[in-house]
Protein backbone atom coordinates (compact mmCIF):
# COMPACT_ATOMS: atom_id res chain seq x y z
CA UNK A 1 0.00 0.00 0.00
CA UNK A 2 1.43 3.26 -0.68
CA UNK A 3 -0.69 5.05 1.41
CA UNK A 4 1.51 5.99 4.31
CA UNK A 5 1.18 8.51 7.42
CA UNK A 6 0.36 8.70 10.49
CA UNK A 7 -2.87 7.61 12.16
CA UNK A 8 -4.54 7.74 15.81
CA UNK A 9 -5.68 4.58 17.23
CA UNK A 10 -7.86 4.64 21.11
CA UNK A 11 -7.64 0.88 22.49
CA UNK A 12 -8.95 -0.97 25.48
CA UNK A 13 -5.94 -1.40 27.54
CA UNK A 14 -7.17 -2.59 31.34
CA UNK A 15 -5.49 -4.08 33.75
CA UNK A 16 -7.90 -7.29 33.88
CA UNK A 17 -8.41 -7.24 29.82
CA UNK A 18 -6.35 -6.19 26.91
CA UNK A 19 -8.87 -5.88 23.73
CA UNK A 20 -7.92 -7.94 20.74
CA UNK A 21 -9.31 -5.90 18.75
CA UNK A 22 -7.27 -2.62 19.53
CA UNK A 23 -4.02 -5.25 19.17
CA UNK A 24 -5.32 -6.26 15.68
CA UNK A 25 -6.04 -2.55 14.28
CA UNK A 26 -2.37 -1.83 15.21
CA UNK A 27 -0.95 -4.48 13.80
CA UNK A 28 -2.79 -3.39 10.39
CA UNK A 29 -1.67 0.02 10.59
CA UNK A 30 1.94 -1.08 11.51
CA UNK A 31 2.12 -3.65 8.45
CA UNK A 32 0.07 -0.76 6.41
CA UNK A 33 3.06 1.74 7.43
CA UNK A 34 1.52 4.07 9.25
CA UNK A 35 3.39 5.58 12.59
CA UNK A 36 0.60 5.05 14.71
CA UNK A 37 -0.25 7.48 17.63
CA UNK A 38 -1.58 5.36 20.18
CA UNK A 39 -3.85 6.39 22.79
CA UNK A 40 -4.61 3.91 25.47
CA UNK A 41 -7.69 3.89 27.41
CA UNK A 42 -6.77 2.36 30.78
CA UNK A 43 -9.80 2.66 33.06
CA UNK A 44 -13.74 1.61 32.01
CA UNK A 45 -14.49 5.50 33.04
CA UNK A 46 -11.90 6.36 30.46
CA UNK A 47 -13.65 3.92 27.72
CA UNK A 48 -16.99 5.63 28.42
CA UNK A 49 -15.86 8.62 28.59
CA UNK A 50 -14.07 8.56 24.98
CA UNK A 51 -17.67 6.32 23.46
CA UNK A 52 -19.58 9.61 24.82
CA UNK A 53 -17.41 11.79 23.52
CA UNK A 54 -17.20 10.25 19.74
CA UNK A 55 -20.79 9.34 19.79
CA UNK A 56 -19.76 5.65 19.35
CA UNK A 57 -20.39 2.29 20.52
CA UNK A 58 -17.23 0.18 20.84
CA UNK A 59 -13.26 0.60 20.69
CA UNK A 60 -11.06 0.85 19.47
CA UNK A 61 -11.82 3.92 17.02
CA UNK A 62 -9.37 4.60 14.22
CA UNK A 63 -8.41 8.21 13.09
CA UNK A 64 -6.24 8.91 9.74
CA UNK A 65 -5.86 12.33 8.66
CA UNK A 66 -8.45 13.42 11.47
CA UNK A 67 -11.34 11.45 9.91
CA UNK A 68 -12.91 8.77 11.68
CA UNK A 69 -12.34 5.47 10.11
CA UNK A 70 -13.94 3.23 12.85
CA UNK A 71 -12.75 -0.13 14.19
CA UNK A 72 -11.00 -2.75 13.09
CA UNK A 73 -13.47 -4.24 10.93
CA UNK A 74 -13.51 -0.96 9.26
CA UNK A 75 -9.83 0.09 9.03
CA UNK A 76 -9.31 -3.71 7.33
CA UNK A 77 -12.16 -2.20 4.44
CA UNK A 78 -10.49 0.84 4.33
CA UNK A 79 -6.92 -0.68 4.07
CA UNK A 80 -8.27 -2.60 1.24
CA UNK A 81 -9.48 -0.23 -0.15
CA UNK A 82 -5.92 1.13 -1.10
């Protein structure tokens, strides 16, 4: 992909749970070569707090080039997109 850059990812890191999820949309951006800024949510008040926030659901939440790209599911899409 020649897409390169740098990109924001917000993951589920608690002490009792690590969320594959976040793990897997790094990994993607990594192998995708992006520099990836990541954020880690450590508490459940900080999870809720960023879902409020960005009006969504689950995390983690991708940003590239400040737009929302979603989660995992969606960065893969996007990726393949090209």
């Amino acid at each position: 992909m020649a897409e390169t850059g740098t990109a924001t990812l917000y993951r589920m890191v608690l002490p009792e749970h690590v969320c594959p999820f976040g793990v897997r949309a790094k990994q993607m951006l990594e192998g995708a070569g992006f520099e990836v800024d990541d954020r880690l949510l450590t508490s459940r008040e900080q999870v809720d707090a960023f879902k409020a926030e960005h009006h969504v659901a689950t995390t983690p939440q991708v940003f590239i080039d400040g737009e929302r790209i979603g989660g995992s599911d969606e960065l893969e899409q996007y990726l393949a997109r090209g």
